[in-house]
PDB file of N, CA and C in Angstrom:
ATOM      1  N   UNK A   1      20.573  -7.055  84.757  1.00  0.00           N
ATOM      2  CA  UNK A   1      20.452  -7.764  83.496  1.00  0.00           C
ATOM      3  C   UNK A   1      19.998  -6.777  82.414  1.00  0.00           C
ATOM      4  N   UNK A   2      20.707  -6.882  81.124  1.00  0.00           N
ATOM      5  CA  UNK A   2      20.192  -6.300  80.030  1.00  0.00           C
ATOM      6  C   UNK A   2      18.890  -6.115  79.245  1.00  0.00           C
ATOM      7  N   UNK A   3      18.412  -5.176  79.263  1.00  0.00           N
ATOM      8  CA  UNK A   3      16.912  -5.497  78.232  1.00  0.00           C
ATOM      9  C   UNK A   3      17.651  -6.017  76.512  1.00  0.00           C
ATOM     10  N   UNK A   4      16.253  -7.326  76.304  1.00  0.00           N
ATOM     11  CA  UNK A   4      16.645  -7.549  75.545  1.00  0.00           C
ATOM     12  C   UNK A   4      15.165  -6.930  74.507  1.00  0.00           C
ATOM     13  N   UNK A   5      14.140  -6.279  75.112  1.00  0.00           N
ATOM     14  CA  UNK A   5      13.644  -5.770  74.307  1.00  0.00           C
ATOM     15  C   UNK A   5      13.005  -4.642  74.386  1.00  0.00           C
ATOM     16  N   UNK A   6      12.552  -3.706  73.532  1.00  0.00           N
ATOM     17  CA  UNK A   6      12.389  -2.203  74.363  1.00  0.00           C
ATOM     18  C   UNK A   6      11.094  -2.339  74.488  1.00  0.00           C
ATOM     19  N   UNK A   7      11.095  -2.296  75.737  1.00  0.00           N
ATOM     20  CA  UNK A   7       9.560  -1.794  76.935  1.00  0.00           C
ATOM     21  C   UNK A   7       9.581  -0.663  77.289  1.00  0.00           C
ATOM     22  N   UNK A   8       9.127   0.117  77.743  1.00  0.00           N
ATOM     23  CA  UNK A   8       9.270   1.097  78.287  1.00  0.00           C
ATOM     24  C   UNK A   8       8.421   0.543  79.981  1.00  0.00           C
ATOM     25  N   UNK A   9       9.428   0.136  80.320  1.00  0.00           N
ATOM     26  CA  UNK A   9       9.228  -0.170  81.673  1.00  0.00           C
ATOM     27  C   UNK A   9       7.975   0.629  82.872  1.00  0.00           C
ATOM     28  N   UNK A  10       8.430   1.899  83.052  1.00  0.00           N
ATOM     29  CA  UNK A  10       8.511   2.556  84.163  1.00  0.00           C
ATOM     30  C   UNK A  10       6.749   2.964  83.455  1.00  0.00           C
ATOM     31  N   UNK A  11       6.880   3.464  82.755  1.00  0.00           N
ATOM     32  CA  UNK A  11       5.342   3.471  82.299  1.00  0.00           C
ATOM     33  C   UNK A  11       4.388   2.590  81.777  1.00  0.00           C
ATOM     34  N   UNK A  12       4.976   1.172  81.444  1.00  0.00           N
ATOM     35  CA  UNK A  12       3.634   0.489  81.450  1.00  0.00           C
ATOM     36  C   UNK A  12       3.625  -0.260  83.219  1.00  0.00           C
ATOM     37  N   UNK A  13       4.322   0.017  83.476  1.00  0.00           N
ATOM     38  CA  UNK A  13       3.926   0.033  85.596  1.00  0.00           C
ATOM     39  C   UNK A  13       3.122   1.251  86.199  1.00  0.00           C
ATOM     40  N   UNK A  14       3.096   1.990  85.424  1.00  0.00           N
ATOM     41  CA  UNK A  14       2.425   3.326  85.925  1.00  0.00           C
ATOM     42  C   UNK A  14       0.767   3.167  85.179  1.00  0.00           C
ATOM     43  N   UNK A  15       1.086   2.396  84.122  1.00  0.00           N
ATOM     44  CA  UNK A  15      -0.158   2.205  83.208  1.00  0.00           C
ATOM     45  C   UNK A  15      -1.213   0.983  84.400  1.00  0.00           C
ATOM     46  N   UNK A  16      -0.684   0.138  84.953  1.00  0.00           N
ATOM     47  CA  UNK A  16      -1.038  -0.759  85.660  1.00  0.00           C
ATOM     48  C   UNK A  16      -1.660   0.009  86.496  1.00  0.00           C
ATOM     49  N   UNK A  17      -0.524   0.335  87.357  1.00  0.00           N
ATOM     50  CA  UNK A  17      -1.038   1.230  88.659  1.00  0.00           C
ATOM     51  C   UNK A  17      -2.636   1.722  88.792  1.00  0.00           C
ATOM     52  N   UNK A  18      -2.611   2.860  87.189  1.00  0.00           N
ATOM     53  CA  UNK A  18      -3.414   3.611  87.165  1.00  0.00           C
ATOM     54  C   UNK A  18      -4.898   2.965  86.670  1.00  0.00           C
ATOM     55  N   UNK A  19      -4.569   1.822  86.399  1.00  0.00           N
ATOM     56  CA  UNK A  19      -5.644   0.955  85.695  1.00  0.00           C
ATOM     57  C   UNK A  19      -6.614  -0.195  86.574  1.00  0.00           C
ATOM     58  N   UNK A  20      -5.366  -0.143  88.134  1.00  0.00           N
ATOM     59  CA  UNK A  20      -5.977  -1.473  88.908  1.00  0.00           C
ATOM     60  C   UNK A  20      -5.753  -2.546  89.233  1.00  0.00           C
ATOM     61  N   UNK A  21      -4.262  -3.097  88.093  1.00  0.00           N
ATOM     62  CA  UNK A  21      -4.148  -3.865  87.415  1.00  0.00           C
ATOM     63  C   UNK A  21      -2.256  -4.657  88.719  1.00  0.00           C
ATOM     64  N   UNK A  22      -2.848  -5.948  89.070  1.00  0.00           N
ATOM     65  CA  UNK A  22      -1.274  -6.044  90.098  1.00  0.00           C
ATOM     66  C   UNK A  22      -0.435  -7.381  89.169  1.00  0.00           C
ATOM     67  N   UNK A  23       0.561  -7.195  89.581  1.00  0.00           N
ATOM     68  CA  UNK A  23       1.590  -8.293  88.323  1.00  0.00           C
ATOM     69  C   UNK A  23       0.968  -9.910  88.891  1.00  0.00           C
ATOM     70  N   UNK A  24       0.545 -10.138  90.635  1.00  0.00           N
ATOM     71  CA  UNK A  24       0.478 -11.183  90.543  1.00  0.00           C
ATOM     72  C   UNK A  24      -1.311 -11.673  90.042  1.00  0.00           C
ATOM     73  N   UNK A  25      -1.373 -10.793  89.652  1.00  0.00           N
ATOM     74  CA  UNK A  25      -3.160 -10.846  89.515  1.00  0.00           C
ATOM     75  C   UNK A  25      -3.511 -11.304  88.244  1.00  0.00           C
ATOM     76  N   UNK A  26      -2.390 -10.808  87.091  1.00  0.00           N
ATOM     77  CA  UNK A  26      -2.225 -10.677  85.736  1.00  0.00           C
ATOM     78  C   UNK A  26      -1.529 -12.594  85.784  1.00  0.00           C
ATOM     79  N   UNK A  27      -0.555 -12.709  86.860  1.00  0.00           N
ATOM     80  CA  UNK A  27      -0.164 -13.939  86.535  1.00  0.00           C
ATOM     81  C   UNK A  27      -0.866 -15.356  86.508  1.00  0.00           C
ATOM     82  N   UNK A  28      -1.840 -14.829  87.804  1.00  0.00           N
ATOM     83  CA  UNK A  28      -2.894 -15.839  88.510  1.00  0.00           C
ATOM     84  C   UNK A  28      -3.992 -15.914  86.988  1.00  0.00           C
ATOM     85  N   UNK A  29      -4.504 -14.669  86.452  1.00  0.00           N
ATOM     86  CA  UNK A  29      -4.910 -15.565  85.453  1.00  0.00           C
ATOM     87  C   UNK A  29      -4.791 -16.041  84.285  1.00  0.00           C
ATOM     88  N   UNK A  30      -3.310 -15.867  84.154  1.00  0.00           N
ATOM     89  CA  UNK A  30      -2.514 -16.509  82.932  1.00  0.00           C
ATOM     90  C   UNK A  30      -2.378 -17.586  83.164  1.00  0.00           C
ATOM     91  N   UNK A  31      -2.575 -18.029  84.313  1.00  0.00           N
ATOM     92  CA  UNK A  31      -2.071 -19.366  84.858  1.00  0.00           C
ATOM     93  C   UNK A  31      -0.392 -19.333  84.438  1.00  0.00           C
ATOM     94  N   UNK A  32       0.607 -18.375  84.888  1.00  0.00           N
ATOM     95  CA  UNK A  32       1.728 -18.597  84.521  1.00  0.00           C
ATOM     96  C   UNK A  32       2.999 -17.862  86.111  1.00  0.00           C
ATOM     97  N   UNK A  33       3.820 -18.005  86.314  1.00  0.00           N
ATOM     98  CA  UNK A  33       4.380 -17.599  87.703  1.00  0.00           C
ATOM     99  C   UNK A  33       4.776 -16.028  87.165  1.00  0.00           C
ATOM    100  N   UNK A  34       4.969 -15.770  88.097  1.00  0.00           N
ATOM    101  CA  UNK A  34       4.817 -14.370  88.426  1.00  0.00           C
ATOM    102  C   UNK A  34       6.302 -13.463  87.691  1.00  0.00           C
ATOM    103  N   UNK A  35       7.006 -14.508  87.464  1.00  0.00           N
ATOM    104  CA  UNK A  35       8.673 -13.719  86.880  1.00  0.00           C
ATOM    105  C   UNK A  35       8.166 -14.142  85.728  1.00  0.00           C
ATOM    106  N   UNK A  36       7.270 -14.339  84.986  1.00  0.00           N
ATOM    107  CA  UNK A  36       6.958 -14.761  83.781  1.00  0.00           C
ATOM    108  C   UNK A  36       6.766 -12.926  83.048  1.00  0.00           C
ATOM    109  N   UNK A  37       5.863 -12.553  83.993  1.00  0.00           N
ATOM    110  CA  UNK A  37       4.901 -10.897  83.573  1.00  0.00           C
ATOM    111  C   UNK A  37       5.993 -10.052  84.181  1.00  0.00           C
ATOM    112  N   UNK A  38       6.972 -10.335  85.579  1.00  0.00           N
ATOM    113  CA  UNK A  38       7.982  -9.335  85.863  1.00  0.00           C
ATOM    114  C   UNK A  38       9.033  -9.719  84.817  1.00  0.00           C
ATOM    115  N   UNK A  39       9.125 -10.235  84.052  1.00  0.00           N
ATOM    116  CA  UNK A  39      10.505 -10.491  82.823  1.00  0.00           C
ATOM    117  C   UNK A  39       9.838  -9.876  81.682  1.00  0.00           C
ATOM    118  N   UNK A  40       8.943  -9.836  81.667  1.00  0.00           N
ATOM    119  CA  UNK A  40       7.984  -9.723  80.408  1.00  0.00           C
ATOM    120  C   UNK A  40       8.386  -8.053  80.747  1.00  0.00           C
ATOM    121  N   UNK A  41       8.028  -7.584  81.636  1.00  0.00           N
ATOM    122  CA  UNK A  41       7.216  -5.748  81.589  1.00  0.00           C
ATOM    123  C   UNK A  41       9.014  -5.295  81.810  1.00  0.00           C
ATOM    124  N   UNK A  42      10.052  -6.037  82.268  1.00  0.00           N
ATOM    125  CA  UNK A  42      11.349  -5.583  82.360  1.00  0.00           C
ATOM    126  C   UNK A  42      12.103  -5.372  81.617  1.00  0.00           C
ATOM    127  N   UNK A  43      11.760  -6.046  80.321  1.00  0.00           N
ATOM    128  CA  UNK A  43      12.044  -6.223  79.190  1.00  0.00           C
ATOM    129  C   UNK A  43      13.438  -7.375  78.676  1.00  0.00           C
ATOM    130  N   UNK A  44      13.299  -8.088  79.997  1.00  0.00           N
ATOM    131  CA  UNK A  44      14.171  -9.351  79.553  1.00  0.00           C
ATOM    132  C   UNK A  44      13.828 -10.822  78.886  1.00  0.00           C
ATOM    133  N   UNK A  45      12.478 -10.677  79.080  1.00  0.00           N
ATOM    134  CA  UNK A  45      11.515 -11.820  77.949  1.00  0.00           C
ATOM    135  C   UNK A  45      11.150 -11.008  77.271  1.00  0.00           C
ATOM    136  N   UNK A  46       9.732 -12.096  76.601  1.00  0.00           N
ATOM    137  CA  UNK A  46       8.862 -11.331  75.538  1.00  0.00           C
ATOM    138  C   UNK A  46       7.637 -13.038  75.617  1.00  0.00           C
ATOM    139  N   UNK A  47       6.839 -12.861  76.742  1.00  0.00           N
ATOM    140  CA  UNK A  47       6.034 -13.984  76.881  1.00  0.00           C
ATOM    141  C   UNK A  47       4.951 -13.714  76.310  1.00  0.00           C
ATOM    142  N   UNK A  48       4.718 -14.211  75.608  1.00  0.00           N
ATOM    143  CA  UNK A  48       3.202 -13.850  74.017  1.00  0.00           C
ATOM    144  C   UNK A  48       2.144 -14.007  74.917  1.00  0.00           C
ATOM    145  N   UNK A  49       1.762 -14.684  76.067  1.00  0.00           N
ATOM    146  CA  UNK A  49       0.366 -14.409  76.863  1.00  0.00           C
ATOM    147  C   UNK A  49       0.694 -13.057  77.443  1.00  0.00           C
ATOM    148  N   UNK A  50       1.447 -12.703  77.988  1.00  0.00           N
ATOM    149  CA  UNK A  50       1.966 -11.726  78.388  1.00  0.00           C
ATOM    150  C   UNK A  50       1.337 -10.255  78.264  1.00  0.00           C
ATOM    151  N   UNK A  51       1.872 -10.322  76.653  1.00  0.00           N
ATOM    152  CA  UNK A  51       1.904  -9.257  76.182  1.00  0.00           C
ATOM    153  C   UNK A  51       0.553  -8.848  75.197  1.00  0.00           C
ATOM    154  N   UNK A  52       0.084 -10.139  75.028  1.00  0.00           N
ATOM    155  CA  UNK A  52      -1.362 -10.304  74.411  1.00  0.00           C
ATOM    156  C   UNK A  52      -2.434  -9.785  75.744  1.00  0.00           C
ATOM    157  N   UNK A  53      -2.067 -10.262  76.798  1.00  0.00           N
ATOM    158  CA  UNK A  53      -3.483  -9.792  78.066  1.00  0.00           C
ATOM    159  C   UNK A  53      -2.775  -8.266  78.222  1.00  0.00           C
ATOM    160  N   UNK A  54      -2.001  -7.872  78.497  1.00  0.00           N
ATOM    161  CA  UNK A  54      -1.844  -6.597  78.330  1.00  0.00           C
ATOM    162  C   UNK A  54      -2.344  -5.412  76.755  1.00  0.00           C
ATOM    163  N   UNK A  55      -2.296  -6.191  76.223  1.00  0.00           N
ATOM    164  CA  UNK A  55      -3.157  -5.209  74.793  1.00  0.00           C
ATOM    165  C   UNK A  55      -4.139  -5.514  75.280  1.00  0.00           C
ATOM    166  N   UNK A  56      -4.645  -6.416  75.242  1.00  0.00           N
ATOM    167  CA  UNK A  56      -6.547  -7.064  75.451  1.00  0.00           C
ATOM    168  C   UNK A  56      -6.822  -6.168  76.213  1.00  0.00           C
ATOM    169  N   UNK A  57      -6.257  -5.616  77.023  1.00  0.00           N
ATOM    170  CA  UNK A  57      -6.615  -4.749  78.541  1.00  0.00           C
ATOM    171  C   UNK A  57      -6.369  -3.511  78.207  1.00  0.00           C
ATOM    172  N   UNK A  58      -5.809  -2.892  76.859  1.00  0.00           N
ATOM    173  CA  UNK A  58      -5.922  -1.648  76.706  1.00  0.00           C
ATOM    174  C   UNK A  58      -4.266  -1.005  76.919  1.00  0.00           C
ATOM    175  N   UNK A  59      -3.483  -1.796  77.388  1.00  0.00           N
ATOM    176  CA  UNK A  59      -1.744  -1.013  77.362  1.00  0.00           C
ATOM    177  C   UNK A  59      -1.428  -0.941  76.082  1.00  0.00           C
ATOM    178  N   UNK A  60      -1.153   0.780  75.817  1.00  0.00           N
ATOM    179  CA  UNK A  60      -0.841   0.873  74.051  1.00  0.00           C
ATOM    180  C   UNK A  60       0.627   0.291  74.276  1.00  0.00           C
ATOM    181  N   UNK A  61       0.453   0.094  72.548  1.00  0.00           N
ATOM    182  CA  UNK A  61       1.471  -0.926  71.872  1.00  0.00           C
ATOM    183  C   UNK A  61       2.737   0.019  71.832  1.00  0.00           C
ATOM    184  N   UNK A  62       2.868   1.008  72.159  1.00  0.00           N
ATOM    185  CA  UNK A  62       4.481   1.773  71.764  1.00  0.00           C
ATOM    186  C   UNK A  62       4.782   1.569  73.434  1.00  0.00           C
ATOM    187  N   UNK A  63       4.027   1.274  74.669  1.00  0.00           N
ATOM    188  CA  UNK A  63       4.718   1.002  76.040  1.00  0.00           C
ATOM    189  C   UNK A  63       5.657  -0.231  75.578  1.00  0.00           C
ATOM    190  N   UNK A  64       5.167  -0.678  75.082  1.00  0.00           N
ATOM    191  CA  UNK A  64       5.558  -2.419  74.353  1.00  0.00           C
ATOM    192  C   UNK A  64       6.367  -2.841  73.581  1.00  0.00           C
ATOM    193  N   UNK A  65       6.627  -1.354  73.198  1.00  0.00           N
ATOM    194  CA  UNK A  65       7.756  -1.549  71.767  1.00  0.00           C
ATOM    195  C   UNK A  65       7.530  -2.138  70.956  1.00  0.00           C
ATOM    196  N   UNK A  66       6.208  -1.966  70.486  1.00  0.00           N
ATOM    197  CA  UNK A  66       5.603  -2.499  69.116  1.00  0.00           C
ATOM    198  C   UNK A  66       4.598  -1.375  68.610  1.00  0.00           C
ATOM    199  N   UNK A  67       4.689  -1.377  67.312  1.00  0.00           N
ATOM    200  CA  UNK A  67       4.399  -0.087  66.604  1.00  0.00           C
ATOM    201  C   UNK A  67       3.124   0.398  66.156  1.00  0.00           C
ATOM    202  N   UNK A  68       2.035  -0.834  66.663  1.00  0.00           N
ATOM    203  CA  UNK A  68       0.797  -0.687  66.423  1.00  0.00           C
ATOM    204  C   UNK A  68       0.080  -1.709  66.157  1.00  0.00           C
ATOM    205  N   UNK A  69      -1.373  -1.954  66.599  1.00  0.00           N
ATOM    206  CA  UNK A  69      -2.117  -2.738  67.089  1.00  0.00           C
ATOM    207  C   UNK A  69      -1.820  -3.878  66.270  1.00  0.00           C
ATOM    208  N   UNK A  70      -2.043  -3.855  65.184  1.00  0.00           N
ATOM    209  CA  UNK A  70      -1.371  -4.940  64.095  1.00  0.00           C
ATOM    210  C   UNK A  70      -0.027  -5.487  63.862  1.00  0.00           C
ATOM    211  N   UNK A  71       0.824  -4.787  64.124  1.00  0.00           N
ATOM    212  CA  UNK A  71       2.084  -5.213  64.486  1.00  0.00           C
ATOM    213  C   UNK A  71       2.454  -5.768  65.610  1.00  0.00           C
ATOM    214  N   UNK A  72       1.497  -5.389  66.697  1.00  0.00           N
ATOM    215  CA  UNK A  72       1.277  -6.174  68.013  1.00  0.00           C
ATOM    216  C   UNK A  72       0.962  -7.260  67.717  1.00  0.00           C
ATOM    217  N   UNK A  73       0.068  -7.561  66.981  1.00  0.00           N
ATOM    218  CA  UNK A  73      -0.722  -8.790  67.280  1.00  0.00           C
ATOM    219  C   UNK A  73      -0.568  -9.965  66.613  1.00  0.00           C
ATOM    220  N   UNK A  74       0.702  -9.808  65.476  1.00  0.00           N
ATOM    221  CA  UNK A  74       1.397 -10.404  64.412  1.00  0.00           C
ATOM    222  C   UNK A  74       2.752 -10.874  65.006  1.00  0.00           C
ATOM    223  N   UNK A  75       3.404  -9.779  66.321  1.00  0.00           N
ATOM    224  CA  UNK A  75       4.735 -10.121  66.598  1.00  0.00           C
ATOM    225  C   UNK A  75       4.396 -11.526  67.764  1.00  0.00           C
ATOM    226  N   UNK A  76       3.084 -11.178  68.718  1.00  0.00           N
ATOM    227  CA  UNK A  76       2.889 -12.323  69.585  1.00  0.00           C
ATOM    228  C   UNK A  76       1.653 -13.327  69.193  1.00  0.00           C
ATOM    229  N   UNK A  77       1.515 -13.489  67.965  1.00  0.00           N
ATOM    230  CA  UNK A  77       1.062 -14.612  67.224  1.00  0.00           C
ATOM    231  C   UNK A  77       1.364 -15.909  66.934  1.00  0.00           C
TER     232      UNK A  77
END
């Protein structure tokens, strides 16, 4: 399937990795299923809890394809 938005995939999985951080762990406390955060980081969604607990947690905003903290926080507003 096509990305429909630019993530940079492979490194905000490496950002996880290195942080502690597991997709179903992130889902459990979103209270949301688990292809919610794997669509999200694949770049075939764009789920605003998503991508909001991932800033909150420190993943910079260009893994994200958003251009900065404020532009982050305006696009999943």
């Amino acid at each position: 399937m096509k990305k429909k938005y630019p993530i940079d995939t492979i490194e905000v999985k490496v950002w996880l990795l290195r942080n502690g951080y597991k997709i179903m762990d992130i889902a459990r406390e979103l209270h949301v299923h688990h292809s919610a955060v794997v669509h999200t980081l694949a770049g075939r969604a764009r789920v605003p809890r998503v991508i909001r607990w991932l800033l909150e947690h420190g993943c910079p905003p260009e893994l994200l394809g958003l251009e900065g903290q404020k532009e982050a926080e305006r696009r999943v507003a």
